[in-house]
C-alpha atoms as a PDB file:
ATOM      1  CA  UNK A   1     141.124 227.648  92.579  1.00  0.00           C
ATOM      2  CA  UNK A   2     142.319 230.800  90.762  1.00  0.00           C
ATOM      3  CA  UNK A   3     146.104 231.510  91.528  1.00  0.00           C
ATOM      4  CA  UNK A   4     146.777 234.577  93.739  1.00  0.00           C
ATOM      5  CA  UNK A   5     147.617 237.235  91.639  1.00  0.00           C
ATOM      6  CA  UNK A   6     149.793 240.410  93.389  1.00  0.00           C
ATOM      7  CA  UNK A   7     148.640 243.711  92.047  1.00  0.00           C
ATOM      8  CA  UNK A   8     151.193 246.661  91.725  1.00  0.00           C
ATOM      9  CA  UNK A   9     150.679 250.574  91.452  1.00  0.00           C
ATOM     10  CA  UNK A  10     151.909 252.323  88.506  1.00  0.00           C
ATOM     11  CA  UNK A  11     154.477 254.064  91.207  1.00  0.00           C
ATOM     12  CA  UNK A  12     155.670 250.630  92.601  1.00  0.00           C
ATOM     13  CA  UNK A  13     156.449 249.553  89.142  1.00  0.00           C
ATOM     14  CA  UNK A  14     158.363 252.526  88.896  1.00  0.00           C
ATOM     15  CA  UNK A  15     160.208 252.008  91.708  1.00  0.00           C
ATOM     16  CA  UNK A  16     160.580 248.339  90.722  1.00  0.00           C
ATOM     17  CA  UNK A  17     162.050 248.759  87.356  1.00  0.00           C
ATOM     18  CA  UNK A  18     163.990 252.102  88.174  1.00  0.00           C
ATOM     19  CA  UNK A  19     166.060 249.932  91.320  1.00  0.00           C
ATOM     20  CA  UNK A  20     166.290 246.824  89.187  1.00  0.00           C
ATOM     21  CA  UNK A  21     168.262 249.410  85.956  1.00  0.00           C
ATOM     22  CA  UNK A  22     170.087 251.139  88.700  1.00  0.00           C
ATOM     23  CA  UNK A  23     171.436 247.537  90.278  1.00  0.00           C
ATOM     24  CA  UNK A  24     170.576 247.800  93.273  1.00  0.00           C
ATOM     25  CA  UNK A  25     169.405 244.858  95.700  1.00  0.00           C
ATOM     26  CA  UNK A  26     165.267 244.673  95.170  1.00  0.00           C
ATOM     27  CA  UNK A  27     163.558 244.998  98.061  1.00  0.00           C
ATOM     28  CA  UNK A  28     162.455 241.437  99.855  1.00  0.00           C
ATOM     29  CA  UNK A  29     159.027 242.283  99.087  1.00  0.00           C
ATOM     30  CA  UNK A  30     159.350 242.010  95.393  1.00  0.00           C
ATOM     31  CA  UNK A  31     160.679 237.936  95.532  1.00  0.00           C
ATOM     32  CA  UNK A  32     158.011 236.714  97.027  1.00  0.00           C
ATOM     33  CA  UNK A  33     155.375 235.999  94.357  1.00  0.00           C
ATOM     34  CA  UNK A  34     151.613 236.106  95.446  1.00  0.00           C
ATOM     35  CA  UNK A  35     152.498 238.188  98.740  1.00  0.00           C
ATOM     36  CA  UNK A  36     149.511 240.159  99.494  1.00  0.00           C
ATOM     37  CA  UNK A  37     148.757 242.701 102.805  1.00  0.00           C
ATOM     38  CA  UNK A  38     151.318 244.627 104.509  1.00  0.00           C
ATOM     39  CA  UNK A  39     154.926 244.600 102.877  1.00  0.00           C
ATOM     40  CA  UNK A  40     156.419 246.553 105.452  1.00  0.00           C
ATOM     41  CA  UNK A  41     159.833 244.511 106.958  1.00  0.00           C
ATOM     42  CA  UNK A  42     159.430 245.675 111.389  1.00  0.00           C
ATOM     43  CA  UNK A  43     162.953 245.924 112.407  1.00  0.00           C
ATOM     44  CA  UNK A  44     164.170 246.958 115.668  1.00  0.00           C
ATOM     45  CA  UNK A  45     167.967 249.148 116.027  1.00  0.00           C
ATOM     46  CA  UNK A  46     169.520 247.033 118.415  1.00  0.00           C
ATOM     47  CA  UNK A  47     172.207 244.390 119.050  1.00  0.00           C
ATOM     48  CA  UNK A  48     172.949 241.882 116.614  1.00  0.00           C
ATOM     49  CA  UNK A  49     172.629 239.922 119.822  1.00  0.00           C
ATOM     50  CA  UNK A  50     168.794 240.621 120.433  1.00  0.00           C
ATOM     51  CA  UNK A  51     168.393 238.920 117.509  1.00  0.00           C
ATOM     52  CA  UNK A  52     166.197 236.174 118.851  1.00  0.00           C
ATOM     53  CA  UNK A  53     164.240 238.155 121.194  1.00  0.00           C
ATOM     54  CA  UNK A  54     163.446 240.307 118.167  1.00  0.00           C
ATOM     55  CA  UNK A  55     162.301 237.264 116.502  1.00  0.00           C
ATOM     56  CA  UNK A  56     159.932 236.766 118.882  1.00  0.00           C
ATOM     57  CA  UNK A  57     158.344 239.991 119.390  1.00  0.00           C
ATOM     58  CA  UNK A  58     157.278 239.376 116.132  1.00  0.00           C
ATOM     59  CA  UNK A  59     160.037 241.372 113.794  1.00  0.00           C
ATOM     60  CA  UNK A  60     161.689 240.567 110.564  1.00  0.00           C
ATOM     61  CA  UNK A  61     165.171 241.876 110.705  1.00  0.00           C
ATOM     62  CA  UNK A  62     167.747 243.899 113.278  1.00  0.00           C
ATOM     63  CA  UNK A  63     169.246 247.303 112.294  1.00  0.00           C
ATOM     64  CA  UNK A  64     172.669 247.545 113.580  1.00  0.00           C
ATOM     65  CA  UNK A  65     175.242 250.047 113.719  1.00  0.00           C
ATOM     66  CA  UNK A  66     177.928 250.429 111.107  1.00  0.00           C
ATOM     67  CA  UNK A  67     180.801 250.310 113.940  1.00  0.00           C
ATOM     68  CA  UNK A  68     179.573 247.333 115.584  1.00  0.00           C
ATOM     69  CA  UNK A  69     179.226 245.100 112.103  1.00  0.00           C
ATOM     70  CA  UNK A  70     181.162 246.438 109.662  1.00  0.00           C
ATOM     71  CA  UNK A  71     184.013 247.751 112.124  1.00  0.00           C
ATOM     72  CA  UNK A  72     185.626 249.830 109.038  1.00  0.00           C
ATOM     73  CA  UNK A  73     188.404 250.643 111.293  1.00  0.00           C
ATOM     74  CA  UNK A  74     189.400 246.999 111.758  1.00  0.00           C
ATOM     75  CA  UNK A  75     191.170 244.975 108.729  1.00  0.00           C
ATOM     76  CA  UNK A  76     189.139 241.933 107.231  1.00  0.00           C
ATOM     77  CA  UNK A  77     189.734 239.339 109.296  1.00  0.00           C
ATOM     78  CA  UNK A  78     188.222 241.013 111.900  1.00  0.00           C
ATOM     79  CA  UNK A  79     185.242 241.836 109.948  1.00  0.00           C
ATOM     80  CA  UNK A  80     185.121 238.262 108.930  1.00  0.00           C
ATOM     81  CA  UNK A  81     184.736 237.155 112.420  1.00  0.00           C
ATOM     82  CA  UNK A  82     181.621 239.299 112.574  1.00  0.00           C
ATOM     83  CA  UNK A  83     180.130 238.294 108.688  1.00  0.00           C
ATOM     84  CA  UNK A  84     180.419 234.591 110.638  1.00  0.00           C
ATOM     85  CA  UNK A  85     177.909 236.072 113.594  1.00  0.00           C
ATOM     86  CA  UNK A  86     175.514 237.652 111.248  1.00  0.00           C
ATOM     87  CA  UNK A  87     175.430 234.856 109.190  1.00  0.00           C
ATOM     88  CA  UNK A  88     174.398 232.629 111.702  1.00  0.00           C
ATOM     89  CA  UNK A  89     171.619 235.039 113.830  1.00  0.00           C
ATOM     90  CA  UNK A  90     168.034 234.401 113.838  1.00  0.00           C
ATOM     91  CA  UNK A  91     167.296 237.306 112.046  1.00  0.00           C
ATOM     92  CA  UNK A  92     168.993 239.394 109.120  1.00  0.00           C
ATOM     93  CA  UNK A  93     170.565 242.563 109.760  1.00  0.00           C
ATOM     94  CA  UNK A  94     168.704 244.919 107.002  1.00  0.00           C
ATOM     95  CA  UNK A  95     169.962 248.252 107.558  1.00  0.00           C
ATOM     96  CA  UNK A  96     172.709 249.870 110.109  1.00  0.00           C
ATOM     97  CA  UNK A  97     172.587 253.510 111.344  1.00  0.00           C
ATOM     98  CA  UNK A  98     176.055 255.563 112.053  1.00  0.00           C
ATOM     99  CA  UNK A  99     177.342 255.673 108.297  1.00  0.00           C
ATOM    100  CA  UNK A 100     180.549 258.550 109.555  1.00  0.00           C
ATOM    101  CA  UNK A 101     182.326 258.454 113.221  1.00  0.00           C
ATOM    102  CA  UNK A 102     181.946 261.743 115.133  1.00  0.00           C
ATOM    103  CA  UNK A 103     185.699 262.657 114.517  1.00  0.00           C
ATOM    104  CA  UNK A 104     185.322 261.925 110.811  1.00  0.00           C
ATOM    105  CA  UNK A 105     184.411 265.083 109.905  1.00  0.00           C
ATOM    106  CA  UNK A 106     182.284 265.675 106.670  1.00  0.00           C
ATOM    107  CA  UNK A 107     181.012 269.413 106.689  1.00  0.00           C
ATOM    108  CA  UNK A 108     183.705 272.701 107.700  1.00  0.00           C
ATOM    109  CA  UNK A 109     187.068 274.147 107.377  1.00  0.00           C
ATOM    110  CA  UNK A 110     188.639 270.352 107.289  1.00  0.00           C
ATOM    111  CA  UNK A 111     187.051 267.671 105.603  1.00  0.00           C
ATOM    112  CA  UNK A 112     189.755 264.887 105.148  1.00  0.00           C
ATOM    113  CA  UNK A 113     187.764 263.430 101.555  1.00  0.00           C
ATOM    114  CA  UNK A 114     190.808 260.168 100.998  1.00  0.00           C
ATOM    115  CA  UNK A 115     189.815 259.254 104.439  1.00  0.00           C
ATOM    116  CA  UNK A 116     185.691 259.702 103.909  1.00  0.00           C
ATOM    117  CA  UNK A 117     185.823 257.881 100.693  1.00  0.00           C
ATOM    118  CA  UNK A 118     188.113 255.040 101.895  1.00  0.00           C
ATOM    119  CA  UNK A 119     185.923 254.877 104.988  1.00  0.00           C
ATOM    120  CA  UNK A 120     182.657 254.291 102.569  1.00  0.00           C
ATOM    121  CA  UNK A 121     184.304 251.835 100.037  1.00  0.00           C
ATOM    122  CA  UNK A 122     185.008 249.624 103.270  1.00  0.00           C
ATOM    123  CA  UNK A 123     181.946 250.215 104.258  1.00  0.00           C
ATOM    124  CA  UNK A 124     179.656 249.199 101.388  1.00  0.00           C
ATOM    125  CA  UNK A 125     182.054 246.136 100.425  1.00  0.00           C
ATOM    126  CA  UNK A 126     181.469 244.834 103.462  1.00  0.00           C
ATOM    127  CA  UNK A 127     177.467 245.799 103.670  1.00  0.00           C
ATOM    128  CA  UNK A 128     177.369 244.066 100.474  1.00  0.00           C
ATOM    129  CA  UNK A 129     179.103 240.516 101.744  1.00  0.00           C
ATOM    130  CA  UNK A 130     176.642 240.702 104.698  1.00  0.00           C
ATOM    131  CA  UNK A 131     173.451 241.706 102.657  1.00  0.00           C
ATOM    132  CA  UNK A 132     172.776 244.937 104.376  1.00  0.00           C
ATOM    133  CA  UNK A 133     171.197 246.851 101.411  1.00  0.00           C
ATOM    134  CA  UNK A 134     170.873 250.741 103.543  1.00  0.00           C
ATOM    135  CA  UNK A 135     173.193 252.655 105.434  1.00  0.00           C
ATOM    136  CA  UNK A 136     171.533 255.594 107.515  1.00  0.00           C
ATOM    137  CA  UNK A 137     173.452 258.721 107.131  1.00  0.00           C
ATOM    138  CA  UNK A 138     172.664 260.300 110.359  1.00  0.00           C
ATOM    139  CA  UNK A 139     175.800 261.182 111.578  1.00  0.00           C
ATOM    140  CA  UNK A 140     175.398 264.011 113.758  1.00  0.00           C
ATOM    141  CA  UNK A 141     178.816 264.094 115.231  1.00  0.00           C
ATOM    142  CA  UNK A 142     180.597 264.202 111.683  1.00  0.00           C
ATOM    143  CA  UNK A 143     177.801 266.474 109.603  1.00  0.00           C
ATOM    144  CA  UNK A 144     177.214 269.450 112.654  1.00  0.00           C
ATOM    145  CA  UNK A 145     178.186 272.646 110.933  1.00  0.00           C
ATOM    146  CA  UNK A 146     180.807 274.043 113.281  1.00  0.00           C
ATOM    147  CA  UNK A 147     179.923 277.789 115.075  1.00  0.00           C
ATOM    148  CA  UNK A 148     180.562 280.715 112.422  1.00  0.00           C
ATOM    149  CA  UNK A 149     181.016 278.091 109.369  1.00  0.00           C
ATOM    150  CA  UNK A 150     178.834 279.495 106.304  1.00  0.00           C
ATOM    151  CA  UNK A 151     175.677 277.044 106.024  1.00  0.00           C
ATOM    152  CA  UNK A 152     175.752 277.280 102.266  1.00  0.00           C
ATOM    153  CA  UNK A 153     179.174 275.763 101.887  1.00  0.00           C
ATOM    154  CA  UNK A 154     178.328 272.792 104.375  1.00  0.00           C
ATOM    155  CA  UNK A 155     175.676 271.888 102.456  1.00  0.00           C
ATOM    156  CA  UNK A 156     177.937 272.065  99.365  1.00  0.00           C
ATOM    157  CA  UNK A 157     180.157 270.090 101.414  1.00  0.00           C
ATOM    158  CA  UNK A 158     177.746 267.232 101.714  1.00  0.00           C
ATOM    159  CA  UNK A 159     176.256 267.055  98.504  1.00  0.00           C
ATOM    160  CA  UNK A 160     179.897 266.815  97.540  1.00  0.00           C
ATOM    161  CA  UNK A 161     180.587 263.623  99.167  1.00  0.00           C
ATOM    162  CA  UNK A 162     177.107 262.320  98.610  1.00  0.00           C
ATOM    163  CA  UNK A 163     177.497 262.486  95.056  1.00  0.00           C
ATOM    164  CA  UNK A 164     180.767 260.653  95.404  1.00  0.00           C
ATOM    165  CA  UNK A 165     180.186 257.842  97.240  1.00  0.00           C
ATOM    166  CA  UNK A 166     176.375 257.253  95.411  1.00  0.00           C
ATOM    167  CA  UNK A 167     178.112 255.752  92.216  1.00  0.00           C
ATOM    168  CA  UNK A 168     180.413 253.372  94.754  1.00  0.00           C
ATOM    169  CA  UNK A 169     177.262 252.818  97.035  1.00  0.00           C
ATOM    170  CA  UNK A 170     175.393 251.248  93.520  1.00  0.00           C
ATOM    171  CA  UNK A 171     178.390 249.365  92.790  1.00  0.00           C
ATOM    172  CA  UNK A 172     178.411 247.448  96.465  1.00  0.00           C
ATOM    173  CA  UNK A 173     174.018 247.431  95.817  1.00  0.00           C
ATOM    174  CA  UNK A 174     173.864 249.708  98.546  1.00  0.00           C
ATOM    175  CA  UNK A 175     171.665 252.888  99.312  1.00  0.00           C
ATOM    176  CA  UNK A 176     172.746 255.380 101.534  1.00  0.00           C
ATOM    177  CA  UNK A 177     169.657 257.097 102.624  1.00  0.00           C
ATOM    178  CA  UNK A 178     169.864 260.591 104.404  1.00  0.00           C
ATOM    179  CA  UNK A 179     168.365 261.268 107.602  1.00  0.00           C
ATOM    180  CA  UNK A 180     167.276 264.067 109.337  1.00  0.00           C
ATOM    181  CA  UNK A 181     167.624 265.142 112.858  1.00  0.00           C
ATOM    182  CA  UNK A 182     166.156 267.344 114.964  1.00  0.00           C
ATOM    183  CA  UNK A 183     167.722 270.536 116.310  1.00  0.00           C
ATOM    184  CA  UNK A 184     168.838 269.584 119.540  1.00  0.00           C
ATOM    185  CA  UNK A 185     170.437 266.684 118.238  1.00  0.00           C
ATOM    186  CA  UNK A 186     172.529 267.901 115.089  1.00  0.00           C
ATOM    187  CA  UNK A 187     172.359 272.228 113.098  1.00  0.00           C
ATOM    188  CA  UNK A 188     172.306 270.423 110.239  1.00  0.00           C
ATOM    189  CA  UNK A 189     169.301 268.445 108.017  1.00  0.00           C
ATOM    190  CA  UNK A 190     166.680 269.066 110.407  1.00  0.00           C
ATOM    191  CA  UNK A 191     163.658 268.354 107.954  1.00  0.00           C
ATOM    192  CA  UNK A 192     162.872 265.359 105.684  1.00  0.00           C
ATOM    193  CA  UNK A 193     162.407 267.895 103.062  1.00  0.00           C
ATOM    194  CA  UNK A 194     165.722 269.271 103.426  1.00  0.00           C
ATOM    195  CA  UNK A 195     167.269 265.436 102.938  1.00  0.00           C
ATOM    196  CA  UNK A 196     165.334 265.260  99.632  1.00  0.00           C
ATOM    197  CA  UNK A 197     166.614 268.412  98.144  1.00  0.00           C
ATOM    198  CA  UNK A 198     169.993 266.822  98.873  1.00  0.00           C
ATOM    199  CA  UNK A 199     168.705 263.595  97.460  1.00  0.00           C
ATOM    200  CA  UNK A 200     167.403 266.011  94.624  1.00  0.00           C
ATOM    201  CA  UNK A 201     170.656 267.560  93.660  1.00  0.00           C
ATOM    202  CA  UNK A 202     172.595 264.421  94.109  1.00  0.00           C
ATOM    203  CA  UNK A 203     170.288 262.495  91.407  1.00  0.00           C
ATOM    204  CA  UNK A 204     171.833 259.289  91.749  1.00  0.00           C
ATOM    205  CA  UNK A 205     169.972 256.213  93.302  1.00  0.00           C
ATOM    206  CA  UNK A 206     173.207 255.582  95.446  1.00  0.00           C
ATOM    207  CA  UNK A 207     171.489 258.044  97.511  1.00  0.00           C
ATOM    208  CA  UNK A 208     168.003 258.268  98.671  1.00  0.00           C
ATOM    209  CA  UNK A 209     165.780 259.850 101.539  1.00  0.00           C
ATOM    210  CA  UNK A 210     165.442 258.392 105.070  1.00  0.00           C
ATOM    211  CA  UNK A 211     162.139 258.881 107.153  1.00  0.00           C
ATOM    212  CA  UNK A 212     162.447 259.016 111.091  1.00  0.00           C
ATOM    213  CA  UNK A 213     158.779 259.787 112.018  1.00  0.00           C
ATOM    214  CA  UNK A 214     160.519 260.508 115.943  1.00  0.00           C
ATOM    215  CA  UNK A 215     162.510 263.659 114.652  1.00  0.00           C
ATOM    216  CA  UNK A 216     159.505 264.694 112.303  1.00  0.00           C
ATOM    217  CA  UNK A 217     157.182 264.824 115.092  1.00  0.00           C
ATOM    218  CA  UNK A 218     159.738 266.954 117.001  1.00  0.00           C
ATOM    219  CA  UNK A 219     160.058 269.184 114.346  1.00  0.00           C
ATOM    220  CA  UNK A 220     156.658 269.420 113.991  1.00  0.00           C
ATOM    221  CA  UNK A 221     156.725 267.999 110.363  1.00  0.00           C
ATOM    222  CA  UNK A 222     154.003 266.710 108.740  1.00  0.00           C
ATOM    223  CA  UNK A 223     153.657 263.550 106.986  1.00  0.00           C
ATOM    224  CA  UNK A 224     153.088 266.052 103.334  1.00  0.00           C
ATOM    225  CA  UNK A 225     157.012 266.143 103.180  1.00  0.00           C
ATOM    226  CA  UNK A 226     156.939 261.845 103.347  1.00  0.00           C
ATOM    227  CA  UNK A 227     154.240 262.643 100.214  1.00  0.00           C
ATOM    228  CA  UNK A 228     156.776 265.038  98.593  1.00  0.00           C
ATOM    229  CA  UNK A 229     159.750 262.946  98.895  1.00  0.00           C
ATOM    230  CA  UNK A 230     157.738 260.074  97.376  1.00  0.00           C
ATOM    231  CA  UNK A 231     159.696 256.814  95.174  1.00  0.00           C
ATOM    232  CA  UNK A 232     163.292 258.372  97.048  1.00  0.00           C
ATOM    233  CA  UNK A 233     161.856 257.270 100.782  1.00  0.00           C
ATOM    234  CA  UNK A 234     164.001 254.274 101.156  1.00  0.00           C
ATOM    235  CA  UNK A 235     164.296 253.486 104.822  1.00  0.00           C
ATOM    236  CA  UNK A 236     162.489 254.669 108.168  1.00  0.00           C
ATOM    237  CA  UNK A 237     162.736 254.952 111.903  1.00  0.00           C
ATOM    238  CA  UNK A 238     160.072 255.445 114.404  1.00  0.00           C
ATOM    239  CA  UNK A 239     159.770 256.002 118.234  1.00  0.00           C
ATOM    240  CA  UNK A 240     157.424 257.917 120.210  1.00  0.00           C
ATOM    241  CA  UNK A 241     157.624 261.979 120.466  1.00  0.00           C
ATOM    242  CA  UNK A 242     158.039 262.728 124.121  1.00  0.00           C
ATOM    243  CA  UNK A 243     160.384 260.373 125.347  1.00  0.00           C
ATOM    244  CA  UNK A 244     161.697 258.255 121.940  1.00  0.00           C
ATOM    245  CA  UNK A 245     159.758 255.286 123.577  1.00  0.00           C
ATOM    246  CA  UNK A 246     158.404 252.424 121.745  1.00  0.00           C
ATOM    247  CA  UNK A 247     155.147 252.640 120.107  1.00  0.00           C
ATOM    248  CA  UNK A 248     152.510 251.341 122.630  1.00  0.00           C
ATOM    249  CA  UNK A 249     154.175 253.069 125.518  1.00  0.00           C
ATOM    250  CA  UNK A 250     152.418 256.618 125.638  1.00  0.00           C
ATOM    251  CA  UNK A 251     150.333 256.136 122.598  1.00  0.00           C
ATOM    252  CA  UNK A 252     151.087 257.964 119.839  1.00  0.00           C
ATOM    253  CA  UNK A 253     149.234 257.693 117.029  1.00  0.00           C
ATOM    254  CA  UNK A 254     151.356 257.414 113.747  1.00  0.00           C
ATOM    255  CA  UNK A 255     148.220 256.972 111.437  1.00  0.00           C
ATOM    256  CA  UNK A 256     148.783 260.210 109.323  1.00  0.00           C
ATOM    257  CA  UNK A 257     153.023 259.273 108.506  1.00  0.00           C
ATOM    258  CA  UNK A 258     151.579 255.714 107.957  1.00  0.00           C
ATOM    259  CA  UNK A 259     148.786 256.805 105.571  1.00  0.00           C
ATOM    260  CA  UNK A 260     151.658 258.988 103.585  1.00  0.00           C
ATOM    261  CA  UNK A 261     153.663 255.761 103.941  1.00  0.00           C
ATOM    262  CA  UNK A 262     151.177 253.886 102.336  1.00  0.00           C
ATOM    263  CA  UNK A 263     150.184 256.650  99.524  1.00  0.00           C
ATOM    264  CA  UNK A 264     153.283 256.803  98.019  1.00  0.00           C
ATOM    265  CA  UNK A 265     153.521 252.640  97.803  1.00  0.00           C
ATOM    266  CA  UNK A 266     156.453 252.591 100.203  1.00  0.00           C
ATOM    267  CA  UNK A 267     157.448 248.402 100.309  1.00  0.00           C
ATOM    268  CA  UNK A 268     160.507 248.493 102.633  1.00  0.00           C
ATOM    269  CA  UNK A 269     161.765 248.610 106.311  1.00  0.00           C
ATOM    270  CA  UNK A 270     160.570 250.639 109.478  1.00  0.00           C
ATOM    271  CA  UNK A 271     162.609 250.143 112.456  1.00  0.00           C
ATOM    272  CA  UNK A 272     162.514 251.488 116.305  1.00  0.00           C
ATOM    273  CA  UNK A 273     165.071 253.152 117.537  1.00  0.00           C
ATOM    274  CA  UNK A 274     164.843 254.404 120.648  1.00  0.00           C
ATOM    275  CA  UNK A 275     164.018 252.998 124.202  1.00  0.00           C
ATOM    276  CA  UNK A 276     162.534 250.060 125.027  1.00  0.00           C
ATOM    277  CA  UNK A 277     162.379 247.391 127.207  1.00  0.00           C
ATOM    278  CA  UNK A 278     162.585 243.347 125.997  1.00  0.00           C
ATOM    279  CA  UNK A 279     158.849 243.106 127.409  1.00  0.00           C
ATOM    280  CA  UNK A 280     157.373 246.131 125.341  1.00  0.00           C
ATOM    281  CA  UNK A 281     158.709 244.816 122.117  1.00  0.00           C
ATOM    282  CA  UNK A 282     155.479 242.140 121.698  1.00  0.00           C
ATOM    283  CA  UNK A 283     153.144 245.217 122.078  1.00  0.00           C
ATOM    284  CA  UNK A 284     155.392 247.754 120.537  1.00  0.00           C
ATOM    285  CA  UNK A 285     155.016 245.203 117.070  1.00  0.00           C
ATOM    286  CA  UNK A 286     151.473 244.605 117.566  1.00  0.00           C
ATOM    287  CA  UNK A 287     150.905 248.422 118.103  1.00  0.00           C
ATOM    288  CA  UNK A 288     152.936 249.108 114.161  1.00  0.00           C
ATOM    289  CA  UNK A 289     150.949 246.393 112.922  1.00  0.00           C
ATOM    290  CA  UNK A 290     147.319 247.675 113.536  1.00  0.00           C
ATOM    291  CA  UNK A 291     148.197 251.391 112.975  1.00  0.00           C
ATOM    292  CA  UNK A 292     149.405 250.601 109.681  1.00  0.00           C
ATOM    293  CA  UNK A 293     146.633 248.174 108.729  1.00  0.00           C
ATOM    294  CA  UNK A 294     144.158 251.024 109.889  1.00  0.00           C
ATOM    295  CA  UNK A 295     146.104 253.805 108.558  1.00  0.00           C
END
């Protein structure tokens, strides 16, 4: 019997070669020799403590939230109370969502910058320790451009900072990747394709492009700007339009973001976060599973 043999795209290698120089964490996709099918990691953004229920709905790893795990307000010993829980769940925590507190401010006339960058260097030295390789800057509460405040200079603002904590994210083997959210949720980053001209101008791979196929449907953005963005998609969420239900609850079909997904060779995580109810998440996993096999 021949040995299975994994065959890689001339953009995966790309991406393989480009992480690996950069020093970040490779994907878990690339260790495991002769892996063939679907690479994507199913990940749910929950409560470390769902862990096992995740498990058996059928997902690989939990996405928490940056407050919860990393608590970069409390001193280490707290923080190694929590490395103990993580290390000892069912499943891994990949990713965590809520990089900036609301009252951290990161965009108009105050932005306290010793305070952001202390708050990311505890922050990545800690993701690092617990082998979360991406941090989801969302952060609505922090990033909304305040009334009157010139546009322009918040988005100098962020690119700023961006740029500043990418070298310290590569350092810790982290990748902050930058999310966007839809109008009624944040005035700022509403569209994939403004994340990657962010991502663009930053040009560091500290920093990268988040995909939440929820807030691109309610933008009404197609999957072209997952195309555009390409090799810098390194994380995504995912939750139906109407209500941010799981998949499998109304039905949406997620073929077209899935196909783009699978054009550009993305090998990563795609996690829910929305609602959802313990029972739905067997369904919800099957539901990812054959739209991306189809897709």
């Amino acid at each position: 019997m021949k040995p299975t043999q994994t065959m890689i795209t001339r953009r995966q290698f790309l991406t393989i070669t480009t992480t690996a120089a950069a020093g970040l964490a490779l994907p878990q996709w690339l260790t495991a020799a002769g892996q063939t099918g679907c690479c994507i990691e199913w990940g749910v953004c929950t409560s470390l403590k769902k862990a096992a229920v995740l498990k058996a709905a059928g997902f690989q790893f939990v996405e928490e939230n940056v407050s919860s795990v990393l608590v970069p307000k409390a001193g280490d010993e707290d923080f190694e109370k929590k490395l103990a829980e993580i290390k000892a769940a069912s499943l891994p925590i990949r990713s965590c969502t809520g990089f900036l507190p609301g009252d951290l401010k990161v965009v108009g006339p105050e932005v306290p910058m010793d305070a952001l960058m202390k708050h990311a260097e505890i922050v990545f030295r800690r993701a690092e320790k617990a082998g979360i390789g991406r941090i989801v800057f969302g952060s609505g509460g922090s990033r909304k451009v305040p009334e009157g405040f010139d546009c322009a200079k918040a988005k100098t603002q962020f690119t700023d900072y961006c740029r500043r904590i990418a070298p310290l994210a590569q350092a810790h083997k982290v990748i902050v990747v930058i999310e966007s959210l839809n109008k009624a949720e944040c005035n700022f980053i509403n569209r994939v394709d403004e994340a990657l001209a962010i991502a663009d101008a930053v040009n560091h791979p500290g920093v990268q492009v988040h995909v939440d196929i929820y807030h691109m449907m309610r933008e009404d953005e197609g999957p072209e700007s997952i195309l555009k963005a390409g090799a810098k998609v390194q994380h995504c969420h995912i939750a139906e339009k109407a209500k941010r239900t799981a998949p499998g609850v109304d039905g949406d079909d997620f073929r077209a973001y899935f196909k783009a997904l699978k054009t550009i060779g993305y090998r990563g995580g795609l996690s829910i976060e929305g609602k959802w109810k313990d029972d739905q998440l067997s369904k919800a996993c099957s539901v990812l599973n054959e739209q991306f096999k189809s897709a």
